[in-house]
Each structure stands twice: as structure tokens, then as C-alpha cells.
PDB file of N, CA and C in Angstrom:
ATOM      1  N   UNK A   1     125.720  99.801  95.891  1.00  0.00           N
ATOM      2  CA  UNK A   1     124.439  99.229  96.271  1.00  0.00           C
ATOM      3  C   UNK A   1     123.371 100.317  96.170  1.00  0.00           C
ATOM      4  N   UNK A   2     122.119  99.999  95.489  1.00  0.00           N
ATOM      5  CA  UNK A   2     121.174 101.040  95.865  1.00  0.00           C
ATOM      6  C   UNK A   2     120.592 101.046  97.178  1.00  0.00           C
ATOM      7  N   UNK A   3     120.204 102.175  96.970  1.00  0.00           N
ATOM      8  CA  UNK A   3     119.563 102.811  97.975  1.00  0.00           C
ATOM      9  C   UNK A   3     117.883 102.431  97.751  1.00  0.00           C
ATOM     10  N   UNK A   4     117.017 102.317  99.462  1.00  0.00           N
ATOM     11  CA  UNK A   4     116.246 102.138  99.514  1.00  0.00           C
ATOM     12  C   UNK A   4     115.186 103.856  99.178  1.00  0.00           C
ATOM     13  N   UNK A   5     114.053 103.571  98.351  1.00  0.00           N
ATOM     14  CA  UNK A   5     113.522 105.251  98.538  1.00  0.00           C
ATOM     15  C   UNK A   5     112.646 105.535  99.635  1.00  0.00           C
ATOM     16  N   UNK A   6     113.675 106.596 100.421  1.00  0.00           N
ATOM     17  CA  UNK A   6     112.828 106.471 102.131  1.00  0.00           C
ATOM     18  C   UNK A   6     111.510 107.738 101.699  1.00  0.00           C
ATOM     19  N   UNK A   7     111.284 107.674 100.346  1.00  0.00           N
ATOM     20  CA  UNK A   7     109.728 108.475 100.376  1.00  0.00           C
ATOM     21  C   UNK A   7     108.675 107.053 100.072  1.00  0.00           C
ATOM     22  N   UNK A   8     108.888 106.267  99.965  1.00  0.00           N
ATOM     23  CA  UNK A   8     107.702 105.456  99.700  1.00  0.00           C
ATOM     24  C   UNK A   8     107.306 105.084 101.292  1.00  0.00           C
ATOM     25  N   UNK A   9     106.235 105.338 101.750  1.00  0.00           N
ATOM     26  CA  UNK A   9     105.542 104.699 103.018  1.00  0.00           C
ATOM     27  C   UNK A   9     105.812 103.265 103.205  1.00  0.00           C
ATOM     28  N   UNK A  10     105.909 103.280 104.231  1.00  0.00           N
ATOM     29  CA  UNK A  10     106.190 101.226 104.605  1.00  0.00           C
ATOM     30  C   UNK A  10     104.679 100.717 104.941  1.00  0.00           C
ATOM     31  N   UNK A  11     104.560  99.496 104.427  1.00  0.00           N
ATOM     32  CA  UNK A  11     103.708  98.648 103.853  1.00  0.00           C
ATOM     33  C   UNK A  11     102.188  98.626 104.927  1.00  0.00           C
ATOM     34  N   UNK A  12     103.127  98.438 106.620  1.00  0.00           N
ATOM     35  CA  UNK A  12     102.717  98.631 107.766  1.00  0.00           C
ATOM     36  C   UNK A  12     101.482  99.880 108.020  1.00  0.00           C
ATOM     37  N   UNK A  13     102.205 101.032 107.721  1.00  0.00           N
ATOM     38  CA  UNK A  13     101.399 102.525 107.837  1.00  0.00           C
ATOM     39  C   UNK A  13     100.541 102.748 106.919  1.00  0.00           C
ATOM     40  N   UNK A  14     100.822 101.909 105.539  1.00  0.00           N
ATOM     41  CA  UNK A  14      99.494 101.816 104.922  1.00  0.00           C
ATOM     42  C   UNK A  14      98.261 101.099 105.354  1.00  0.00           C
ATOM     43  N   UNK A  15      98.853 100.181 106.013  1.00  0.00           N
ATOM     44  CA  UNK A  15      97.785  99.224 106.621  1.00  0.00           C
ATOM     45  C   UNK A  15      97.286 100.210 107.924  1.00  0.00           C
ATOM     46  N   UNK A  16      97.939 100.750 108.199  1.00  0.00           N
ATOM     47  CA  UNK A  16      97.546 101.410 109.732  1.00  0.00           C
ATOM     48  C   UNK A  16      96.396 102.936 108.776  1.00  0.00           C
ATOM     49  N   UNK A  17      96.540 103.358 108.047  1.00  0.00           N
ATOM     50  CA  UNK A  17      95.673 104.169 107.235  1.00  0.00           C
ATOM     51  C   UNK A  17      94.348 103.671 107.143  1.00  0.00           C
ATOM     52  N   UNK A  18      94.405 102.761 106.729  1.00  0.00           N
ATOM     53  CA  UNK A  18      93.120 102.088 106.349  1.00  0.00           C
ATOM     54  C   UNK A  18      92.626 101.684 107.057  1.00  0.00           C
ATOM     55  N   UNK A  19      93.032 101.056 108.088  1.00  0.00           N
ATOM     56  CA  UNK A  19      92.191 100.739 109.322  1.00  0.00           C
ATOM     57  C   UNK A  19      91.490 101.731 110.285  1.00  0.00           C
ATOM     58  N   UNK A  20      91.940 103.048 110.017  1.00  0.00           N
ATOM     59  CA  UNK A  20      92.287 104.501 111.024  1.00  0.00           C
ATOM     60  C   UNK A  20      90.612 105.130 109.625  1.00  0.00           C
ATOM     61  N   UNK A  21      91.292 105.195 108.519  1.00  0.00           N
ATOM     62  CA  UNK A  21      89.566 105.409 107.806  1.00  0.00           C
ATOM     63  C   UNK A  21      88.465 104.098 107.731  1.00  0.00           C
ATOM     64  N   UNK A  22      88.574 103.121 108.147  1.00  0.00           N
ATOM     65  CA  UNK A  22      87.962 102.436 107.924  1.00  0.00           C
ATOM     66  C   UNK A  22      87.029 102.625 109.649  1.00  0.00           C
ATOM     67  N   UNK A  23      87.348 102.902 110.294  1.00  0.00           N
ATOM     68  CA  UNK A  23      87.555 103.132 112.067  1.00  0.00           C
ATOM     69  C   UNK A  23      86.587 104.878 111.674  1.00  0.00           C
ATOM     70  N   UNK A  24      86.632 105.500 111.333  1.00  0.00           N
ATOM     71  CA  UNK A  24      86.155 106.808 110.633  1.00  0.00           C
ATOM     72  C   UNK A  24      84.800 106.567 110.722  1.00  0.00           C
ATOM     73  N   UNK A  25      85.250 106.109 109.356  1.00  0.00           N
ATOM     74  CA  UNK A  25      83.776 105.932 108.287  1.00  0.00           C
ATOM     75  C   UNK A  25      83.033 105.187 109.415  1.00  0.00           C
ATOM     76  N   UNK A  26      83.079 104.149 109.759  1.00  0.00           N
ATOM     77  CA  UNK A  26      81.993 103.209 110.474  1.00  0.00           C
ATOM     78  C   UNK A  26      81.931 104.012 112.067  1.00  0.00           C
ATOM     79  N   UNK A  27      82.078 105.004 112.309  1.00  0.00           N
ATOM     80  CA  UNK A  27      81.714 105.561 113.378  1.00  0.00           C
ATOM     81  C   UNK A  27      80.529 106.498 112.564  1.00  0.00           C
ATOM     82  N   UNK A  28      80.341 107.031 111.281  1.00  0.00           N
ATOM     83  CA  UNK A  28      79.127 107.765 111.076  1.00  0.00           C
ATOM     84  C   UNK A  28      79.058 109.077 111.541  1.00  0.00           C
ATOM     85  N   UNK A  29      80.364 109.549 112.143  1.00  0.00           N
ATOM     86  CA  UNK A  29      80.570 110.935 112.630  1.00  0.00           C
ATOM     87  C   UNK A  29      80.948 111.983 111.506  1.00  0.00           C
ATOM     88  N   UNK A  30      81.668 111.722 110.576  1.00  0.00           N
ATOM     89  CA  UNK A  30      81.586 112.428 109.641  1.00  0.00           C
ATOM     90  C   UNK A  30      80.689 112.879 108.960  1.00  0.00           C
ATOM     91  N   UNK A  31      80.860 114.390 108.447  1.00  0.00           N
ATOM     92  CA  UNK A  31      80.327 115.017 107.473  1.00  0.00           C
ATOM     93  C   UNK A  31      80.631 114.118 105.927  1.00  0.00           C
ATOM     94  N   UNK A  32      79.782 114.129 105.268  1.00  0.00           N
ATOM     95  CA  UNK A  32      80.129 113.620 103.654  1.00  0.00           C
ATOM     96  C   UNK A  32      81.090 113.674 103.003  1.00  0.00           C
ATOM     97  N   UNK A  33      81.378 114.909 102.828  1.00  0.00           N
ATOM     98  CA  UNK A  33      82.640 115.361 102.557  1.00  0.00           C
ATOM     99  C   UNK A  33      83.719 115.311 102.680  1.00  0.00           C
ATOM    100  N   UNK A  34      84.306 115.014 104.052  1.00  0.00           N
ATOM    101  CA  UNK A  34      84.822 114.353 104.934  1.00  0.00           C
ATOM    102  C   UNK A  34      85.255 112.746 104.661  1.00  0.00           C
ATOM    103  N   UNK A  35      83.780 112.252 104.625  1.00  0.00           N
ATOM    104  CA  UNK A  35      83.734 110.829 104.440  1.00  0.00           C
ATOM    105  C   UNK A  35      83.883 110.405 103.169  1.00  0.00           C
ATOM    106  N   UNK A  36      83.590 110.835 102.300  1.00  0.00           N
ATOM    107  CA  UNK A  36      84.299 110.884 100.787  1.00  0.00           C
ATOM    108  C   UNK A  36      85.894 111.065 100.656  1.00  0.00           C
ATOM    109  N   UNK A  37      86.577 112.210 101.178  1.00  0.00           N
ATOM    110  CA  UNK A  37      87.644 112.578 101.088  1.00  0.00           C
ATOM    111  C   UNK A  37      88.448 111.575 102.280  1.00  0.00           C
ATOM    112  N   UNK A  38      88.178 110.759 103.168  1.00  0.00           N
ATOM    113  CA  UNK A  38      88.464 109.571 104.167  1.00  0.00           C
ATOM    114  C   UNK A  38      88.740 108.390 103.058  1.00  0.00           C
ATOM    115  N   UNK A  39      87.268 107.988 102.436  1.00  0.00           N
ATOM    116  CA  UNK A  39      87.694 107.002 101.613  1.00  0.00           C
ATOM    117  C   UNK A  39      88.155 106.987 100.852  1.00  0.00           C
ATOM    118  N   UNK A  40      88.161 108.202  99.883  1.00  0.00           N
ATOM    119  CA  UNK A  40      89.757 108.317  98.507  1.00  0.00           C
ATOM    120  C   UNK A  40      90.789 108.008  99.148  1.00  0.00           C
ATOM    121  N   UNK A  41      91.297 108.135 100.514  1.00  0.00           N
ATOM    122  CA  UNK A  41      92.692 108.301 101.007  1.00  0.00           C
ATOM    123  C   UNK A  41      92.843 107.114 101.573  1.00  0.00           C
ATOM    124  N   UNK A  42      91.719 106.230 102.236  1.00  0.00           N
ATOM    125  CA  UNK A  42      91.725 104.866 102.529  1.00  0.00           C
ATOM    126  C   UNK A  42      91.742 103.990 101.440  1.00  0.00           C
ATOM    127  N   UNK A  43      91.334 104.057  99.949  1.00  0.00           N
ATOM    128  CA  UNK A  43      91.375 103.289  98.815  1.00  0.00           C
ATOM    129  C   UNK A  43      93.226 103.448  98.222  1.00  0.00           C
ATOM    130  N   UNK A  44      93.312 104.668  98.263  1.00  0.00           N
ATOM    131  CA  UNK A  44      94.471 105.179  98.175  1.00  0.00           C
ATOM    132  C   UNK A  44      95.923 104.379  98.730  1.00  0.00           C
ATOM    133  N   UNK A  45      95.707 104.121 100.140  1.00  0.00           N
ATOM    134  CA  UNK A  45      96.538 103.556 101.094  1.00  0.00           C
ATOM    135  C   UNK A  45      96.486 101.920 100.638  1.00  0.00           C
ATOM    136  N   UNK A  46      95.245 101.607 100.638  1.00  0.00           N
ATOM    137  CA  UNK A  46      95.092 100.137  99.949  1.00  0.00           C
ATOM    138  C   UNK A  46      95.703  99.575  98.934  1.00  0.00           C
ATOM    139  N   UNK A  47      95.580 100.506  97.686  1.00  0.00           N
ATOM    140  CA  UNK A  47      96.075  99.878  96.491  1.00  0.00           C
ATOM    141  C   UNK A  47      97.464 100.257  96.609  1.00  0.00           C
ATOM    142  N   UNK A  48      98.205 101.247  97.240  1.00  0.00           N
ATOM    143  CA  UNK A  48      99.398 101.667  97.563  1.00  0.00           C
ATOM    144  C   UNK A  48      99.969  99.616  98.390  1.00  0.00           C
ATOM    145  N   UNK A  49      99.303  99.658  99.426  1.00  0.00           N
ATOM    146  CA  UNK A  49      99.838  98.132 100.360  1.00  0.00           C
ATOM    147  C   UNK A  49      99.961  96.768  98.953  1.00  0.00           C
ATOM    148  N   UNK A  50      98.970  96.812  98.311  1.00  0.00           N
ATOM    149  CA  UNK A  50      98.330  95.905  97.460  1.00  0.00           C
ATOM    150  C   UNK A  50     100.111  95.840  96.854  1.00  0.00           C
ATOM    151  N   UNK A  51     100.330  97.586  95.877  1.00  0.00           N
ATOM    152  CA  UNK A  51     101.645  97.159  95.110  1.00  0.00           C
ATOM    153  C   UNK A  51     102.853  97.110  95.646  1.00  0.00           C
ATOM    154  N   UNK A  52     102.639  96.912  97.594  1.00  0.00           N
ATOM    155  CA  UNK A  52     103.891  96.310  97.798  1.00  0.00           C
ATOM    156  C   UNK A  52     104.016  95.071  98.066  1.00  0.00           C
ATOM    157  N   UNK A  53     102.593  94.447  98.201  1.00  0.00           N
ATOM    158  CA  UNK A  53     103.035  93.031  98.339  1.00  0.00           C
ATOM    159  C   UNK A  53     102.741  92.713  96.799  1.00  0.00           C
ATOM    160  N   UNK A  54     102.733  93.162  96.170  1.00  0.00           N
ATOM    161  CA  UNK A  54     102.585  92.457  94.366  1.00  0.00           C
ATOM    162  C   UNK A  54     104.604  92.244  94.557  1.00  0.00           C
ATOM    163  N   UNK A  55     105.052  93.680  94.868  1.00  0.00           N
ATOM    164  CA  UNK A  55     106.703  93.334  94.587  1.00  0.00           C
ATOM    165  C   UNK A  55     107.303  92.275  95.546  1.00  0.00           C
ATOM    166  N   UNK A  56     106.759  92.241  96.482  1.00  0.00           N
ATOM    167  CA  UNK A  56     107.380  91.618  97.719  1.00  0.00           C
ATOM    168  C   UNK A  56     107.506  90.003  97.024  1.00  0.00           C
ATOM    169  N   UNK A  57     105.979  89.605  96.148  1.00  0.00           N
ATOM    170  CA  UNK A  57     105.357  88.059  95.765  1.00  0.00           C
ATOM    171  C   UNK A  57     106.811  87.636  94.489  1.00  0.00           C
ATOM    172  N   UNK A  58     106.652  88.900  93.764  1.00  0.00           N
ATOM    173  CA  UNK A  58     107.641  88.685  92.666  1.00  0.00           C
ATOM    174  C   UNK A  58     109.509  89.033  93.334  1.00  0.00           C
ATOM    175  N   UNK A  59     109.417  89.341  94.026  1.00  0.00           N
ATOM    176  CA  UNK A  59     111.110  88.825  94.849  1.00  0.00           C
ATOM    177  C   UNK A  59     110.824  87.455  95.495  1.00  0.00           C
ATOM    178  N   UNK A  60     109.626  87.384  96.058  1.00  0.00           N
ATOM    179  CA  UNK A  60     109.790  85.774  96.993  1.00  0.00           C
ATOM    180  C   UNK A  60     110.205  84.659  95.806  1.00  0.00           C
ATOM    181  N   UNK A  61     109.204  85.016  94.330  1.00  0.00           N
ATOM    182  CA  UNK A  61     109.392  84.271  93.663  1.00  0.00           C
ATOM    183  C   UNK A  61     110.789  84.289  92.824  1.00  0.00           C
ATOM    184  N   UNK A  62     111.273  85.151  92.644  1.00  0.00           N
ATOM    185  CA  UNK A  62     112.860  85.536  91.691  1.00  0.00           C
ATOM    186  C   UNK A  62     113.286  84.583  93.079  1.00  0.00           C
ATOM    187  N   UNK A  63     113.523  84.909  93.802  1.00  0.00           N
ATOM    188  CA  UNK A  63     114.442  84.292  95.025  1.00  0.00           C
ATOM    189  C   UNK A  63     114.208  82.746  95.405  1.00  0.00           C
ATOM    190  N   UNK A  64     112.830  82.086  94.920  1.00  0.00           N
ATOM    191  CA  UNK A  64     112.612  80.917  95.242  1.00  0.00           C
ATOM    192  C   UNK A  64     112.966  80.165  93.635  1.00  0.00           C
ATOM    193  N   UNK A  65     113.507  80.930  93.033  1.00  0.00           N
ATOM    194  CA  UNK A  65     114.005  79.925  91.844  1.00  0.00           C
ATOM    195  C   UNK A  65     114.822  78.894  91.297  1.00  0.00           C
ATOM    196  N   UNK A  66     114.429  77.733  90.926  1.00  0.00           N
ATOM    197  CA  UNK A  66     114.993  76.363  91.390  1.00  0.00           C
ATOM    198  C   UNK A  66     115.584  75.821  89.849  1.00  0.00           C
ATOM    199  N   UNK A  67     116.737  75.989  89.682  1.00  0.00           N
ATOM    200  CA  UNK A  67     116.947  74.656  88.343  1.00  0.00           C
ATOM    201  C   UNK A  67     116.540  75.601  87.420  1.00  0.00           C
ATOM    202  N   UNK A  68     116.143  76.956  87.521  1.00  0.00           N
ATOM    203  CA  UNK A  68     115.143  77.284  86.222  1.00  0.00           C
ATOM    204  C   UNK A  68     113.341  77.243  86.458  1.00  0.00           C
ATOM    205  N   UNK A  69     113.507  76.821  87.427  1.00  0.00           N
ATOM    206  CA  UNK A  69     111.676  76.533  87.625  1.00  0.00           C
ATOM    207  C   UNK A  69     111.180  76.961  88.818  1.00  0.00           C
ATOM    208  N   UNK A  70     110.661  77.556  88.839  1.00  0.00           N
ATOM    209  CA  UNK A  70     109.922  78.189  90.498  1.00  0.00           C
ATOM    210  C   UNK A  70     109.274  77.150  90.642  1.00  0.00           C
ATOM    211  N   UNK A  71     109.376  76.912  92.195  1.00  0.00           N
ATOM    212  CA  UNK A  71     108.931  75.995  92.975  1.00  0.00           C
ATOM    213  C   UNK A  71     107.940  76.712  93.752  1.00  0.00           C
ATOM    214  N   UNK A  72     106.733  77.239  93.937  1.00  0.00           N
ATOM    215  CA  UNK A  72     105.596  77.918  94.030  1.00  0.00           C
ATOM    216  C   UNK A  72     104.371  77.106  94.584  1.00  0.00           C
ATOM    217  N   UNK A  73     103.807  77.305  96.086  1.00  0.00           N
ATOM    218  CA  UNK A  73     102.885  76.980  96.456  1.00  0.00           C
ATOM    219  C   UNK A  73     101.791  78.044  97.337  1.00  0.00           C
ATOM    220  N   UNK A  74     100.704  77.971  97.145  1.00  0.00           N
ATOM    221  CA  UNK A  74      99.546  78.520  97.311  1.00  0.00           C
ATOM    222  C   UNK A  74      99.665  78.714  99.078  1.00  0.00           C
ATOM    223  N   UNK A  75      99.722  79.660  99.625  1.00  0.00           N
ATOM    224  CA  UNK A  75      99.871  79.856 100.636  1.00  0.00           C
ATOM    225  C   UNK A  75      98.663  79.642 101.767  1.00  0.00           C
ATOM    226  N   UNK A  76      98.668  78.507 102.335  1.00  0.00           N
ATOM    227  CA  UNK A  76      97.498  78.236 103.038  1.00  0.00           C
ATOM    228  C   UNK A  76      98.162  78.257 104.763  1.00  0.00           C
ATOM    229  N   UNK A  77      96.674  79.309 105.287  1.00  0.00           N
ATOM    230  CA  UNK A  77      97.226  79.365 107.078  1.00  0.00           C
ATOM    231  C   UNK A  77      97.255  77.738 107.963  1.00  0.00           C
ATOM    232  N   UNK A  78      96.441  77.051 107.792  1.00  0.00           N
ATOM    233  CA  UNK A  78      95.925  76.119 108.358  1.00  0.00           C
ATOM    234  C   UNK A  78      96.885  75.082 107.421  1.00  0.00           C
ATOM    235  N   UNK A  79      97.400  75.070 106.459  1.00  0.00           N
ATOM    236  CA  UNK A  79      98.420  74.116 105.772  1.00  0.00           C
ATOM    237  C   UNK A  79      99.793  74.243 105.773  1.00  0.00           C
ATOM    238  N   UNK A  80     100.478  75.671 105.900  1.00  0.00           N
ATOM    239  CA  UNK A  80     101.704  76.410 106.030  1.00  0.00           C
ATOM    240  C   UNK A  80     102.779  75.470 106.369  1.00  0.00           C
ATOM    241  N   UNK A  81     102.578  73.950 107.080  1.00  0.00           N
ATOM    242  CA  UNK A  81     103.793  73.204 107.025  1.00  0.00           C
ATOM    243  C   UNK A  81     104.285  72.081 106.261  1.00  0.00           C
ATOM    244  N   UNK A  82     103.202  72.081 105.285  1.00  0.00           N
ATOM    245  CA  UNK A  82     103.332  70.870 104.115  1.00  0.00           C
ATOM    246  C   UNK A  82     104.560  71.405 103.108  1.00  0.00           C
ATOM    247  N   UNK A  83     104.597  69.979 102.255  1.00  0.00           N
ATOM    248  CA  UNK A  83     106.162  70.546 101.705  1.00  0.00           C
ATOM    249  C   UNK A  83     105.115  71.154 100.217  1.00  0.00           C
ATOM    250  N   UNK A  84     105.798  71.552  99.315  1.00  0.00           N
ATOM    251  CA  UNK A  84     105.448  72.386  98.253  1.00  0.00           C
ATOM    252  C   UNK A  84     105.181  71.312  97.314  1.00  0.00           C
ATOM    253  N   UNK A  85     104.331  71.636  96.276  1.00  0.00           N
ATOM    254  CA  UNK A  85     104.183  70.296  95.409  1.00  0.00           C
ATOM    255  C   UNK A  85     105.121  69.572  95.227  1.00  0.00           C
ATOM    256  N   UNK A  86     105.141  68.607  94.425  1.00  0.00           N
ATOM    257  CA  UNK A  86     106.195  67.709  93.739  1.00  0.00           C
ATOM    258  C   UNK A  86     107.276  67.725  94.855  1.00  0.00           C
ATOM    259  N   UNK A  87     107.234  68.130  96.367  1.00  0.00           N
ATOM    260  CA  UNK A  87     107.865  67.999  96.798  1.00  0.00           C
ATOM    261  C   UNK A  87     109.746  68.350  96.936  1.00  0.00           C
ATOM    262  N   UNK A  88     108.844  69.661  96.058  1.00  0.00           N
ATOM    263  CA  UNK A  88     110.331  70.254  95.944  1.00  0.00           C
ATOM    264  C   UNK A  88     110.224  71.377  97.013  1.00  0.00           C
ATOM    265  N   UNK A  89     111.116  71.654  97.677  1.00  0.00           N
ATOM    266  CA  UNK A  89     111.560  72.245  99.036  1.00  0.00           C
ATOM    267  C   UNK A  89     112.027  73.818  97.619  1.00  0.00           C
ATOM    268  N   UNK A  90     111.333  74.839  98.735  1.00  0.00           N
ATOM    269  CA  UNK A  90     111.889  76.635  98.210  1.00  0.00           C
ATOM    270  C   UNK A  90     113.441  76.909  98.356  1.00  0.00           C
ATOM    271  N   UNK A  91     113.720  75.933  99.793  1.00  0.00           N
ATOM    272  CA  UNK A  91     114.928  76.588 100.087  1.00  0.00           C
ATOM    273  C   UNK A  91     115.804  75.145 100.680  1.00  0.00           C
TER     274      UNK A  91
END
């Protein structure tokens, strides 16, 4: 079985980055420099979270594969208990 790579940051602490420079910057206490070198590392952390849920979307989808056909619906908060189009069930 492989192994997970325990150098990639978990998805979580990226999110906790960005909120921690984002929490920074909008306090206005920083020097420029500072605040420049805050937001490279907060953009940084972002697109880092971004390509783990890109992999996370493409396992939900390998894993929700039906007959040959992904069964794929648009993830809505306020809709989350309707069945999936055509009424085909993920699981």
C-alpha cells in the first residue's frame, strides 16, 4: 500500500494560513513589506487548498462511478438532500 506524503500540509492548515494573513493584512499593522511578503504566502496557501480539493473532486468522482457513467451533481447547501439527476443515487 502506499504511503501517504506526510510533507504535504493538510488541507485544514492551509485554510488556517489564510485566514491568519488575511487577519494580518486587514489589521493595517504591517509594514509593506511585510504585507507583500503575508500575501505571497496567503495566495500561496490558497492555491496550495484549491489543489487539494481539485484531487479530493476527482476521487469523489473516480469513486462515484456508475455503469461507466458518473453520476455527478452540483453541490448545493440549501438543496444537499435531493436525489442526483436522472435520479440516479452516487452510492
Amino acid at each position: 500500500m502506499a504511503k501517504k506524503k506526510t510533507d504535504e500540509p493538510r488541507f485544514e492548515d492551509l485554510v488556517s494560513q489564510v485566514e491568519q494573513a488575511l487577519e494580518q493584512l486587514d489589521s493595517g499593522d504591517l509594514p509593506l513589506e511585510d504585507a507583500l511578503k503575508r500575501y505571497e504566502d496567503g495566495v500561496a496557501a490558497l492555491r496550495q487548498a484549491f489543489g487539494i480539493l481539485k484531487k479530493a473532486e476527482k476521487k469523489v468522482q473516480l469513486l462515484s462511478e456508475r455503469d461507466g457513467e458518473l453520476a455527478t451533481k452540483d453541490f448545493d447547501v440549501e438543496d444537499d438532500e435531493e436525489e442526483p439527476a436522472d435520479n440516479k443515487k452516487l452510492f
